[in-house]
N, C-alpha and C. Protein backbone atom coordinates (compact mmCIF):
# COMPACT_ATOMS: atom_id res chain seq x y z
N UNK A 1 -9.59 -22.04 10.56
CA UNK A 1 -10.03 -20.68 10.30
C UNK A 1 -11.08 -20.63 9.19
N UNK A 2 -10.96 -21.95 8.28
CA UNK A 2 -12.22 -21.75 7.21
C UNK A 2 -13.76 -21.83 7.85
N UNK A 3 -14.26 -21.28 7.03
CA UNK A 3 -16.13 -20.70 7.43
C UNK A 3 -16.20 -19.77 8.57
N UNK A 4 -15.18 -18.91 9.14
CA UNK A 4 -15.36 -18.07 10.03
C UNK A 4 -16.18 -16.61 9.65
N UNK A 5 -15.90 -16.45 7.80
CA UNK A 5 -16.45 -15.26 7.20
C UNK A 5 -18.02 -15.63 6.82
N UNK A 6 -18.79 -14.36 6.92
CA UNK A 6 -20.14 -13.89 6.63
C UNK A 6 -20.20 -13.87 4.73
N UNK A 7 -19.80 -14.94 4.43
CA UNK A 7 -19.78 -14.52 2.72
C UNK A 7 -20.37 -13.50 1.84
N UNK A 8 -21.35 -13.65 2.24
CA UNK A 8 -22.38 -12.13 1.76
C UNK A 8 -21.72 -10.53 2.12
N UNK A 9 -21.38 -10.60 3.37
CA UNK A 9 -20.46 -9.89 3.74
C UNK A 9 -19.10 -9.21 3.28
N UNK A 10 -18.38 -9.94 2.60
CA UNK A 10 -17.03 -9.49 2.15
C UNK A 10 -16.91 -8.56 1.22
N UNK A 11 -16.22 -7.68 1.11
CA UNK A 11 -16.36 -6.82 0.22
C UNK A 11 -14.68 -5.68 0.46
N UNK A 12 -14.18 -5.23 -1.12
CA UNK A 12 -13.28 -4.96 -0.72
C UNK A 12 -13.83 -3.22 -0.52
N UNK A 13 -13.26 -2.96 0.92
CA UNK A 13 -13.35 -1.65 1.48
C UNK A 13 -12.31 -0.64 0.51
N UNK A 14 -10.70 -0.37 0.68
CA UNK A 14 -10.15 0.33 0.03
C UNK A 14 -9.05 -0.36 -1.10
N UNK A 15 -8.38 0.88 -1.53
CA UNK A 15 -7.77 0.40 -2.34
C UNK A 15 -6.74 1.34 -1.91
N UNK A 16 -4.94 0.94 -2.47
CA UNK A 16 -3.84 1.70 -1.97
C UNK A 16 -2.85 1.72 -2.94
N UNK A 17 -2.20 2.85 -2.82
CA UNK A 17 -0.94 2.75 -4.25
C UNK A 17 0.07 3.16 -3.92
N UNK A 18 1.22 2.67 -4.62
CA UNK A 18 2.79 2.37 -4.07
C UNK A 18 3.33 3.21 -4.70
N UNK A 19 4.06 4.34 -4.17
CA UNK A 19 4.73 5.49 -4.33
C UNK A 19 6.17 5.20 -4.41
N UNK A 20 6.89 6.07 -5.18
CA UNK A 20 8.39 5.99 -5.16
C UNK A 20 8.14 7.58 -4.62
N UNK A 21 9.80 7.39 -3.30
CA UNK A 21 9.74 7.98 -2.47
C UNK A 21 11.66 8.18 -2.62
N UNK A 22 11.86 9.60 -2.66
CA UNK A 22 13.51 9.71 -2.92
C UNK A 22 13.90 10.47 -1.98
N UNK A 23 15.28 10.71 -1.09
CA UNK A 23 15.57 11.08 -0.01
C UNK A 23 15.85 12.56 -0.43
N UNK A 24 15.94 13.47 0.51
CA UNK A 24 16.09 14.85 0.55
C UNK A 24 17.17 15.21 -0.56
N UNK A 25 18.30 14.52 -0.38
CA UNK A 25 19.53 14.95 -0.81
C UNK A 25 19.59 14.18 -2.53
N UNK A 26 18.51 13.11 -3.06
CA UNK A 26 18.66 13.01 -4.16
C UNK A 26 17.39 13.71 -5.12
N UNK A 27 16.58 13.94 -4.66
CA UNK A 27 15.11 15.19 -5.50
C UNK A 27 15.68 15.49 -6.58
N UNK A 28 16.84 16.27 -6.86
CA UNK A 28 17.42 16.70 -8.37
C UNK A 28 17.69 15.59 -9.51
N UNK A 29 18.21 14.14 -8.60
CA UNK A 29 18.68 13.29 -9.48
C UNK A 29 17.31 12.44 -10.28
N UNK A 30 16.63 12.27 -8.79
CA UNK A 30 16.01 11.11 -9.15
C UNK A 30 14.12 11.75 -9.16
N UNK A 31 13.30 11.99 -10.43
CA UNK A 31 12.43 12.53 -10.70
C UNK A 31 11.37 11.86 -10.90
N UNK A 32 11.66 10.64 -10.98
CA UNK A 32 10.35 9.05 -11.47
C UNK A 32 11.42 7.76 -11.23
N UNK A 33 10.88 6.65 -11.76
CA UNK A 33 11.31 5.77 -12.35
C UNK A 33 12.00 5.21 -13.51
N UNK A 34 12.18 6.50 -14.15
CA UNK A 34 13.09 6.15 -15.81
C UNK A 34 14.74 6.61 -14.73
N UNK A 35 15.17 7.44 -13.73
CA UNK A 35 16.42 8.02 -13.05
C UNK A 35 16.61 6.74 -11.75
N UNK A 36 16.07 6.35 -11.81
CA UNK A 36 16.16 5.04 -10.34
C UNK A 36 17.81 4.03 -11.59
N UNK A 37 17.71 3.86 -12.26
CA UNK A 37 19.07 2.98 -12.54
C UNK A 37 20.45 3.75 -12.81
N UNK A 38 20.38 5.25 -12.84
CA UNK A 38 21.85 5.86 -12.70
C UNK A 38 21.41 7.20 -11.69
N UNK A 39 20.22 6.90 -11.21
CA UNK A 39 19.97 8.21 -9.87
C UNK A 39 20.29 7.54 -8.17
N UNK A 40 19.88 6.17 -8.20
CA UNK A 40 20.16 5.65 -7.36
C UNK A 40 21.05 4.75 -7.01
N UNK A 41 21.95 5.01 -5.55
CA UNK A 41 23.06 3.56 -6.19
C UNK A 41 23.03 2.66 -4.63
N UNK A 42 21.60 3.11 -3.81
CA UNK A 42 20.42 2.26 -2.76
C UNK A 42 19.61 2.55 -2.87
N UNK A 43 18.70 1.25 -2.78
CA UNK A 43 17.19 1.34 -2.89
C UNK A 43 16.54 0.20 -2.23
N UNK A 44 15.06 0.94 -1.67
CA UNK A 44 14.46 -0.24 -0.69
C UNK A 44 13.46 -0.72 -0.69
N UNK A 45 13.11 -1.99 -0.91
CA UNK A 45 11.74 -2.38 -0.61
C UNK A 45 11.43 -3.56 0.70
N UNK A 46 10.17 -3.27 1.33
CA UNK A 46 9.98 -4.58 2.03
C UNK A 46 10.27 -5.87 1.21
N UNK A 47 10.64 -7.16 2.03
CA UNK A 47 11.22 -8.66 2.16
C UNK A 47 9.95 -8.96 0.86
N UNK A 48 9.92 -9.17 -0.08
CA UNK A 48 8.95 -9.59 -0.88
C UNK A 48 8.05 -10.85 -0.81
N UNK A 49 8.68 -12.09 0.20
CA UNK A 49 8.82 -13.29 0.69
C UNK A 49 7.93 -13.17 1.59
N UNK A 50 7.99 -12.30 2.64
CA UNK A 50 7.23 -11.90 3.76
C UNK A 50 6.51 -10.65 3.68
N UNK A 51 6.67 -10.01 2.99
CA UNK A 51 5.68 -8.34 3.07
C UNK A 51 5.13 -8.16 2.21
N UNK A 52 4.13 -7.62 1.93
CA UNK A 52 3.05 -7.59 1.16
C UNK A 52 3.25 -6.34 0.01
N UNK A 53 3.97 -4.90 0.79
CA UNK A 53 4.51 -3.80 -0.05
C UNK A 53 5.58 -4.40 -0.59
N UNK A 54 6.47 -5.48 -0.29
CA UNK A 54 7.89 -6.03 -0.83
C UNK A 54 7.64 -6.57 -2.24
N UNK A 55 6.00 -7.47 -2.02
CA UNK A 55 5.77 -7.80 -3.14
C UNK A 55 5.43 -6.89 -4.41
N UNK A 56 4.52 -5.87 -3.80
CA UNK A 56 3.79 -5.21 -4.78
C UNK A 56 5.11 -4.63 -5.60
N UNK A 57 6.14 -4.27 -4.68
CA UNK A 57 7.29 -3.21 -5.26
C UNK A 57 7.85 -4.23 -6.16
N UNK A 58 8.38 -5.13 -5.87
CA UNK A 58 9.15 -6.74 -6.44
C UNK A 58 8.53 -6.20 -7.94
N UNK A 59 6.81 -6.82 -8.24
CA UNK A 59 6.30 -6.58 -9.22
C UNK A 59 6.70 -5.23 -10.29
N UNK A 60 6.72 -4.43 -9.48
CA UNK A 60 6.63 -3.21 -10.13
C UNK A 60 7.68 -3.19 -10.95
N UNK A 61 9.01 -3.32 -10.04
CA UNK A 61 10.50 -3.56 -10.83
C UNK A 61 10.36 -4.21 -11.95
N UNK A 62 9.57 -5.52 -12.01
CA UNK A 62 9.87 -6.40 -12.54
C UNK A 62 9.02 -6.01 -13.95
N UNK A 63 8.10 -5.12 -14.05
CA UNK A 63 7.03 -4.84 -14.93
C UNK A 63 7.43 -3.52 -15.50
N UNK A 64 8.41 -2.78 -14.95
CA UNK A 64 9.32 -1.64 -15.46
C UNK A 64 10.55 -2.26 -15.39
N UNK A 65 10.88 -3.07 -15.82
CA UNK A 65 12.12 -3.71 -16.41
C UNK A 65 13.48 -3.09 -14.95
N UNK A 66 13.17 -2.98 -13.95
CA UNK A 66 13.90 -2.16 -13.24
C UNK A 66 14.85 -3.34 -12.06
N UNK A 67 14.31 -4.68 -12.29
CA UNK A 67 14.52 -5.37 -11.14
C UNK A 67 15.43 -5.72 -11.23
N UNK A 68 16.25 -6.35 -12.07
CA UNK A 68 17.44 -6.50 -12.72
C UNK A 68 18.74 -5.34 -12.43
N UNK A 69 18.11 -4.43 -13.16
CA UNK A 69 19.55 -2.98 -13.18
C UNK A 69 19.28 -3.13 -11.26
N UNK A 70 18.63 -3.02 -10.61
CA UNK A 70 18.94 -2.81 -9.19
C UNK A 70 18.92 -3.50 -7.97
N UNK A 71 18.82 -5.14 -8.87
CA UNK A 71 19.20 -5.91 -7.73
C UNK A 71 20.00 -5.85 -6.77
N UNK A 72 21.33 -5.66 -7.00
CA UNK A 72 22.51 -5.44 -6.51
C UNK A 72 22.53 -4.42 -5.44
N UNK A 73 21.62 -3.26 -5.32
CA UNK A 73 21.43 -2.12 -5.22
C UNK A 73 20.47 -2.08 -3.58
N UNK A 74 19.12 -3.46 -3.87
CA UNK A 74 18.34 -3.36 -2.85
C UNK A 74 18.96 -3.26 -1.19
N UNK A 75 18.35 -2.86 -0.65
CA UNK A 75 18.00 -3.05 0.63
C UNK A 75 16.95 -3.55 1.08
N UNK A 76 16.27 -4.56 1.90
CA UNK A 76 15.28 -5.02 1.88
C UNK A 76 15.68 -4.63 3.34
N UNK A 77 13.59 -4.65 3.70
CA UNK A 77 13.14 -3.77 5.02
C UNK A 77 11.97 -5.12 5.54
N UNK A 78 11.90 -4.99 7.11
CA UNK A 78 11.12 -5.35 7.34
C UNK A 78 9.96 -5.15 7.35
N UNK A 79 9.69 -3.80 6.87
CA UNK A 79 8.56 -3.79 6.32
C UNK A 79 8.20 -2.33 5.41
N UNK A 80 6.56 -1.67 5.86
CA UNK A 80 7.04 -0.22 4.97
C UNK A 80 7.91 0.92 5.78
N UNK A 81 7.15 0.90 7.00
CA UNK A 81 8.18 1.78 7.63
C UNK A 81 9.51 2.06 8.16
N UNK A 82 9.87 0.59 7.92
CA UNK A 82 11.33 0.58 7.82
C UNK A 82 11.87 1.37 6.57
N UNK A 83 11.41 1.21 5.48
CA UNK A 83 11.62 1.47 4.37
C UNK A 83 11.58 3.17 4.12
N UNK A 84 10.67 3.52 4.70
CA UNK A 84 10.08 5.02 5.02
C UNK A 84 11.63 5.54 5.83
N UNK A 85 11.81 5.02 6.61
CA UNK A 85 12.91 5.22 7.88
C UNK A 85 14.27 5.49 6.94
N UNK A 86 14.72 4.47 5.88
CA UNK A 86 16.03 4.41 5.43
C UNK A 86 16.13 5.87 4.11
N UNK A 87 14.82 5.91 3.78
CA UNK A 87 14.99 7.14 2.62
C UNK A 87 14.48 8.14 3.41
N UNK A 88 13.70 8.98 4.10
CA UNK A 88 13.88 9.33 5.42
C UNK A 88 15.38 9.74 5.65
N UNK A 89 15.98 9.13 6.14
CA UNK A 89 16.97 9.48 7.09
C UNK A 89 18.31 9.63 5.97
N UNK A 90 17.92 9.23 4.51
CA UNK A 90 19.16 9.33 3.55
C UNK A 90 19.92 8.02 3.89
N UNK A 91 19.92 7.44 4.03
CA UNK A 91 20.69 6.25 4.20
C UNK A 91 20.48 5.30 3.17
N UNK A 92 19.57 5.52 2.33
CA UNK A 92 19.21 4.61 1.26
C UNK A 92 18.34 6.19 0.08
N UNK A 93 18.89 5.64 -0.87
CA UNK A 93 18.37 6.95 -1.74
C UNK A 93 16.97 7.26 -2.37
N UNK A 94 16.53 5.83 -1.97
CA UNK A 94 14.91 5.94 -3.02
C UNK A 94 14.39 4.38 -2.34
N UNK A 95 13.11 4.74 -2.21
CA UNK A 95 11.94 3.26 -1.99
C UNK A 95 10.94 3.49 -2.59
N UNK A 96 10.28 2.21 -2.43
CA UNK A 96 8.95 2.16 -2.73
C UNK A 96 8.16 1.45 -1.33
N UNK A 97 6.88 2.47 -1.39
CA UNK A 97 5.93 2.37 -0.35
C UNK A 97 4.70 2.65 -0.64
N UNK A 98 3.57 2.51 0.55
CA UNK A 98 1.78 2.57 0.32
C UNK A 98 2.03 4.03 0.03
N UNK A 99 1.27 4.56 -0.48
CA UNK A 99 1.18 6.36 -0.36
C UNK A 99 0.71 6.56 1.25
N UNK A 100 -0.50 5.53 1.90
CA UNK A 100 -1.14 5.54 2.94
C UNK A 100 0.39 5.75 4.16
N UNK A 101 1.33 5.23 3.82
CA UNK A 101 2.28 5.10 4.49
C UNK A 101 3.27 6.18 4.71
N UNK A 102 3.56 6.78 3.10
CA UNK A 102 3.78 8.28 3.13
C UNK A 102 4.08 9.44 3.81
N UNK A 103 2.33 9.48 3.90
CA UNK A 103 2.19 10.72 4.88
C UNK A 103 3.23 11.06 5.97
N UNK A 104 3.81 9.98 6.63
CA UNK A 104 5.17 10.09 8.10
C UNK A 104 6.52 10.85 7.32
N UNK A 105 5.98 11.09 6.04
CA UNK A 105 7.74 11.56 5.67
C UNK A 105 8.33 12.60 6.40
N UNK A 106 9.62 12.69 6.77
CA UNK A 106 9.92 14.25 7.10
C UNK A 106 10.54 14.95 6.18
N UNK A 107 11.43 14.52 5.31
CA UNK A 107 12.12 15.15 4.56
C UNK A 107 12.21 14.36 3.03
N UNK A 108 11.79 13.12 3.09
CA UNK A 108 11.84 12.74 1.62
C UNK A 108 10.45 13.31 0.87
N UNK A 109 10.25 13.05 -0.41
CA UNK A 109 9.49 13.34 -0.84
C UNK A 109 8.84 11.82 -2.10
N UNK A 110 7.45 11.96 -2.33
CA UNK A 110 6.85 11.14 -3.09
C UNK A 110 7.37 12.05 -5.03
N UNK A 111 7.87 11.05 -5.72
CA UNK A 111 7.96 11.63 -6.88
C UNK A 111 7.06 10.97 -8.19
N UNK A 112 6.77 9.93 -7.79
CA UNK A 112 6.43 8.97 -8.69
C UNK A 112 4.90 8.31 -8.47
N UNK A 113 3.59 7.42 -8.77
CA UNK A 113 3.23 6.94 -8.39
C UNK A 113 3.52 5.62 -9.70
N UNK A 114 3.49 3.97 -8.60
CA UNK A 114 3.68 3.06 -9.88
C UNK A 114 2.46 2.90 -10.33
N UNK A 115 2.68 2.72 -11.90
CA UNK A 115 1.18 2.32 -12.59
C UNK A 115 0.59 1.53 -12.17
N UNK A 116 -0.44 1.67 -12.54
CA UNK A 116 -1.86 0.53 -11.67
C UNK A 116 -1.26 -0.85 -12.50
N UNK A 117 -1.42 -1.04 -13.28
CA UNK A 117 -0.66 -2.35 -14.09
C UNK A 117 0.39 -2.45 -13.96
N UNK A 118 1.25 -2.49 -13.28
CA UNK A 118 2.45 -2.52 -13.14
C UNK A 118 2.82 -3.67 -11.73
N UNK A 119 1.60 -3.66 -11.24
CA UNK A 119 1.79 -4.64 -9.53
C UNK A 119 0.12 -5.30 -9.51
N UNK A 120 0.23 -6.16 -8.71
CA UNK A 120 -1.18 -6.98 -8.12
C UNK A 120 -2.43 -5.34 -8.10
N UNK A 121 -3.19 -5.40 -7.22
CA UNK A 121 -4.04 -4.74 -6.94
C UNK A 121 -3.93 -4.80 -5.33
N UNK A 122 -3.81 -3.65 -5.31
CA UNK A 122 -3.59 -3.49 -3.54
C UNK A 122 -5.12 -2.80 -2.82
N UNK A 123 -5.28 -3.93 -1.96
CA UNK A 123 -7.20 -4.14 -1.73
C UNK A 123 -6.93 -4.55 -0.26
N UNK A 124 -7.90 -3.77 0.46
CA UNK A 124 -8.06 -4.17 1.56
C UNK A 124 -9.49 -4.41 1.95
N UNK A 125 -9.80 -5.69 2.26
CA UNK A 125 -11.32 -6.73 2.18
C UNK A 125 -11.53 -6.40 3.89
N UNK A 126 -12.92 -6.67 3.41
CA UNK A 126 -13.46 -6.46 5.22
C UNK A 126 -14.84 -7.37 4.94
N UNK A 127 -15.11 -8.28 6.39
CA UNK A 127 -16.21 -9.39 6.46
C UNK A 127 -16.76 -9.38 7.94
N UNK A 128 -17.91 -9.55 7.91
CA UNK A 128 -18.69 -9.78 9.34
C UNK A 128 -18.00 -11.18 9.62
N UNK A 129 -17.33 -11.39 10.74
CA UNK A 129 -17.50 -13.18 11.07
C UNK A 129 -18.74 -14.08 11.95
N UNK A 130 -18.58 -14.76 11.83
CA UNK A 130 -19.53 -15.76 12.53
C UNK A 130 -18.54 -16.22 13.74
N UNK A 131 -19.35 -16.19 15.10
CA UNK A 131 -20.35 -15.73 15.41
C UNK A 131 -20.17 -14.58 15.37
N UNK A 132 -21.32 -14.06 15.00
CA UNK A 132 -21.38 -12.18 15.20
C UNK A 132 -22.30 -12.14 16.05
N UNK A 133 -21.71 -11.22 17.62
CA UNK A 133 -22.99 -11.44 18.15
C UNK A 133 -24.02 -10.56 17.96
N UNK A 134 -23.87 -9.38 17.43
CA UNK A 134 -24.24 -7.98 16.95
C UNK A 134 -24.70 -7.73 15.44
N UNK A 135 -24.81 -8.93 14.91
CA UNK A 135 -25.19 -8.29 13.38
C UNK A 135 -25.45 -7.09 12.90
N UNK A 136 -26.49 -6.52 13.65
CA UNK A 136 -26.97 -5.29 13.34
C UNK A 136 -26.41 -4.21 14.12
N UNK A 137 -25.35 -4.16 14.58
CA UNK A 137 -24.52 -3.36 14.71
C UNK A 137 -23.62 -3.30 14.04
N UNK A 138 -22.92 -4.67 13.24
CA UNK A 138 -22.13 -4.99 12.71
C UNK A 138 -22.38 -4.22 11.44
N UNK A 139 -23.71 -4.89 10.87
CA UNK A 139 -24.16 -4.20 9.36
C UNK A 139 -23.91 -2.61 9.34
N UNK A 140 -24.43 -1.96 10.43
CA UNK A 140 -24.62 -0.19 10.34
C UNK A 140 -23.15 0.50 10.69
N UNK A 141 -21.85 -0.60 10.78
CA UNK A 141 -20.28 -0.19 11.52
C UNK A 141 -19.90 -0.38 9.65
N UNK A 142 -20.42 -1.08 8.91
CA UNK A 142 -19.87 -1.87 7.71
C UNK A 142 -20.37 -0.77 6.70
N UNK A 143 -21.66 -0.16 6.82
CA UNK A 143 -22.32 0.32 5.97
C UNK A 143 -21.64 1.82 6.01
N UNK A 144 -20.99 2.15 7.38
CA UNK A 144 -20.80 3.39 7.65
C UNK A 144 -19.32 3.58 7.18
N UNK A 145 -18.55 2.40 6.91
CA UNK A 145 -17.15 2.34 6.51
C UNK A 145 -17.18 2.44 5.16
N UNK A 146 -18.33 2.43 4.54
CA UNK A 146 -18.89 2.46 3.04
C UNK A 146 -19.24 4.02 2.62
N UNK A 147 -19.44 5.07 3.53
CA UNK A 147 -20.34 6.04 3.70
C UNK A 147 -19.32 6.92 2.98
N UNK A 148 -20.03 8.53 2.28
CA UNK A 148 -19.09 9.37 2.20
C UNK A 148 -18.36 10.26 2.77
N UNK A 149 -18.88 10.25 4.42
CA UNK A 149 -18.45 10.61 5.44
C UNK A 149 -17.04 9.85 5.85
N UNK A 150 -16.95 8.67 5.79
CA UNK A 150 -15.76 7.15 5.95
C UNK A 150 -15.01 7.87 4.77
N UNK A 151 -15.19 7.75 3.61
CA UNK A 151 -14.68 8.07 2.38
C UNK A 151 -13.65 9.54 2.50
N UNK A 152 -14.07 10.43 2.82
CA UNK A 152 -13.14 11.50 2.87
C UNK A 152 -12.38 11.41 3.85
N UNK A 153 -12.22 10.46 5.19
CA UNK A 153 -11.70 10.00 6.07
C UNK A 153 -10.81 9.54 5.88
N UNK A 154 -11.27 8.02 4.90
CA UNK A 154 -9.49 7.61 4.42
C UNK A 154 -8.74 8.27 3.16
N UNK A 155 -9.77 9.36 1.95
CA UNK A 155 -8.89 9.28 1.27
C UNK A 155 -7.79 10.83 1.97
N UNK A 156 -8.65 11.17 3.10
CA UNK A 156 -7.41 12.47 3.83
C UNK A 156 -6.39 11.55 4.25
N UNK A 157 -6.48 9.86 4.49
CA UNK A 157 -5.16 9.16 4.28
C UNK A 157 -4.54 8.60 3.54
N UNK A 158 -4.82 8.75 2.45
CA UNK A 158 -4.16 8.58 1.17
C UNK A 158 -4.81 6.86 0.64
N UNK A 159 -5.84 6.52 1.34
CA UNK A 159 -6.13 5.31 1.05
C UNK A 159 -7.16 5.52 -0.07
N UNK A 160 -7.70 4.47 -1.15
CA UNK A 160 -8.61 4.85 -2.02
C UNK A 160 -10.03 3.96 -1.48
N UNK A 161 -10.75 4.90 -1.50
CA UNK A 161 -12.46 4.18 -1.05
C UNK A 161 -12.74 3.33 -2.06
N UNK A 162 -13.35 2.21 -2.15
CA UNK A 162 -14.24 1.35 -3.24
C UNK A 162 -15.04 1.28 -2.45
N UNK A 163 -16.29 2.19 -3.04
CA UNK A 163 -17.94 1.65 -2.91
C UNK A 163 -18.26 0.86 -2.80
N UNK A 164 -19.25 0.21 -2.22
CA UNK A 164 -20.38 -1.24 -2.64
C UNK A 164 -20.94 -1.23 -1.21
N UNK A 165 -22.07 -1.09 -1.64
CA UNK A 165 -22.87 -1.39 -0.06
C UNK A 165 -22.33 -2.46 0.81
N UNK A 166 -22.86 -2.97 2.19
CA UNK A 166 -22.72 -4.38 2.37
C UNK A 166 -24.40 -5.08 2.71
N UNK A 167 -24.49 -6.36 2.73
CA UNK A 167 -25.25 -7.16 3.13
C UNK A 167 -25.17 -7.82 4.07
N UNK A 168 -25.22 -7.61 5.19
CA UNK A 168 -25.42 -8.67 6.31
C UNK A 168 -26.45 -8.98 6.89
N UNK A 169 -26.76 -10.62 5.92
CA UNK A 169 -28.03 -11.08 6.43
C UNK A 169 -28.07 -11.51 8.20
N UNK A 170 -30.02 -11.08 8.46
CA UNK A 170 -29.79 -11.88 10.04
C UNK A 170 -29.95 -13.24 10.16
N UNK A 171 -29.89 -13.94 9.19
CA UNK A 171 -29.79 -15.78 9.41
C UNK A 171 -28.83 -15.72 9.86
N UNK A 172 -27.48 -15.19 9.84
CA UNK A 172 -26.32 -16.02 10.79
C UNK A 172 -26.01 -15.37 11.96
């Protein structure tokens, strides 16, 4: 799979942030992250091993001293929308998820967002590959995912835009 990317090309498109999300029936208890160690007594994140939100959340715990008081406590999901599904449906009292992911709630609600320092940086990269047979279709699909037209697109999905033009030279 190495040298398949347009190097010039890469660039990270958005950015995304991991919400604490509490079920209908706990909203009174649980208001942020300081009530998650005597508001909650389940809580869920994706497989940290295998999921990418598992990790970011893993971090978060671990950077609000939280991972510890609620080990005991987790539920681990196969992924976010599993996770969405168990606080959702009350079966688990509180998760953490994308905000992008969010939006499907029916009845839980977002109370929290985790600090930006608190987890990795959640980035989603985009690259022309080789062969491209279209470059210049490619460049004006890349440039337009850059646009502020694209931009109010994803952030009506809760995703965050990062600017930067792209470059896709026609040598490759």
């Amino acid at each position: 799979m190495k040298g398949l990317l347009i190097p010039q090309t890469r660039s990270d498109l958005l950015g995304g942030e991991l919400v604490l999300i509490v079920a209908r029936e706990k909203r009174a208890l649980i208001k942020g992250f300081a009530d998650l160690s005597r508001g909650a007594s389940s809580f869920s994140i994706g497989q940290p091993e295998t999921v990418p939100v598992g990790k970011y959340a893993k971090e978060t715990l671990q950077s609000l001293k939280l991972w510890e008081k609620l080990a005991n406590r987790i539920v681990f999901a196969k992924d976010t929308r599993q996770v969405l599904t168990y606080v959702d449906s009350g079966n688990v009292d509180a998760g953490l998820v994308y905000r992008s992911d969010a939006v499907a709630l029916q009845g839980a609600v977002i109370v929290a967002v985790a600090p930006k320092n608190s987890h990795s940086p959640i980035v989603y990269p985009m690259a022309a590959i080789i062969p491209g047979k279209n470059l210049e279709a490619t460049r004006k699909f890349m440039d337009f995912l850059k646009s502020p037209e694209a931009a109010r697109i994803f952030t009506k999905y809760s995703f965050v835009p990062l600017q930067k033009k792209v470059d896709v030279k026609s040598r490759y």
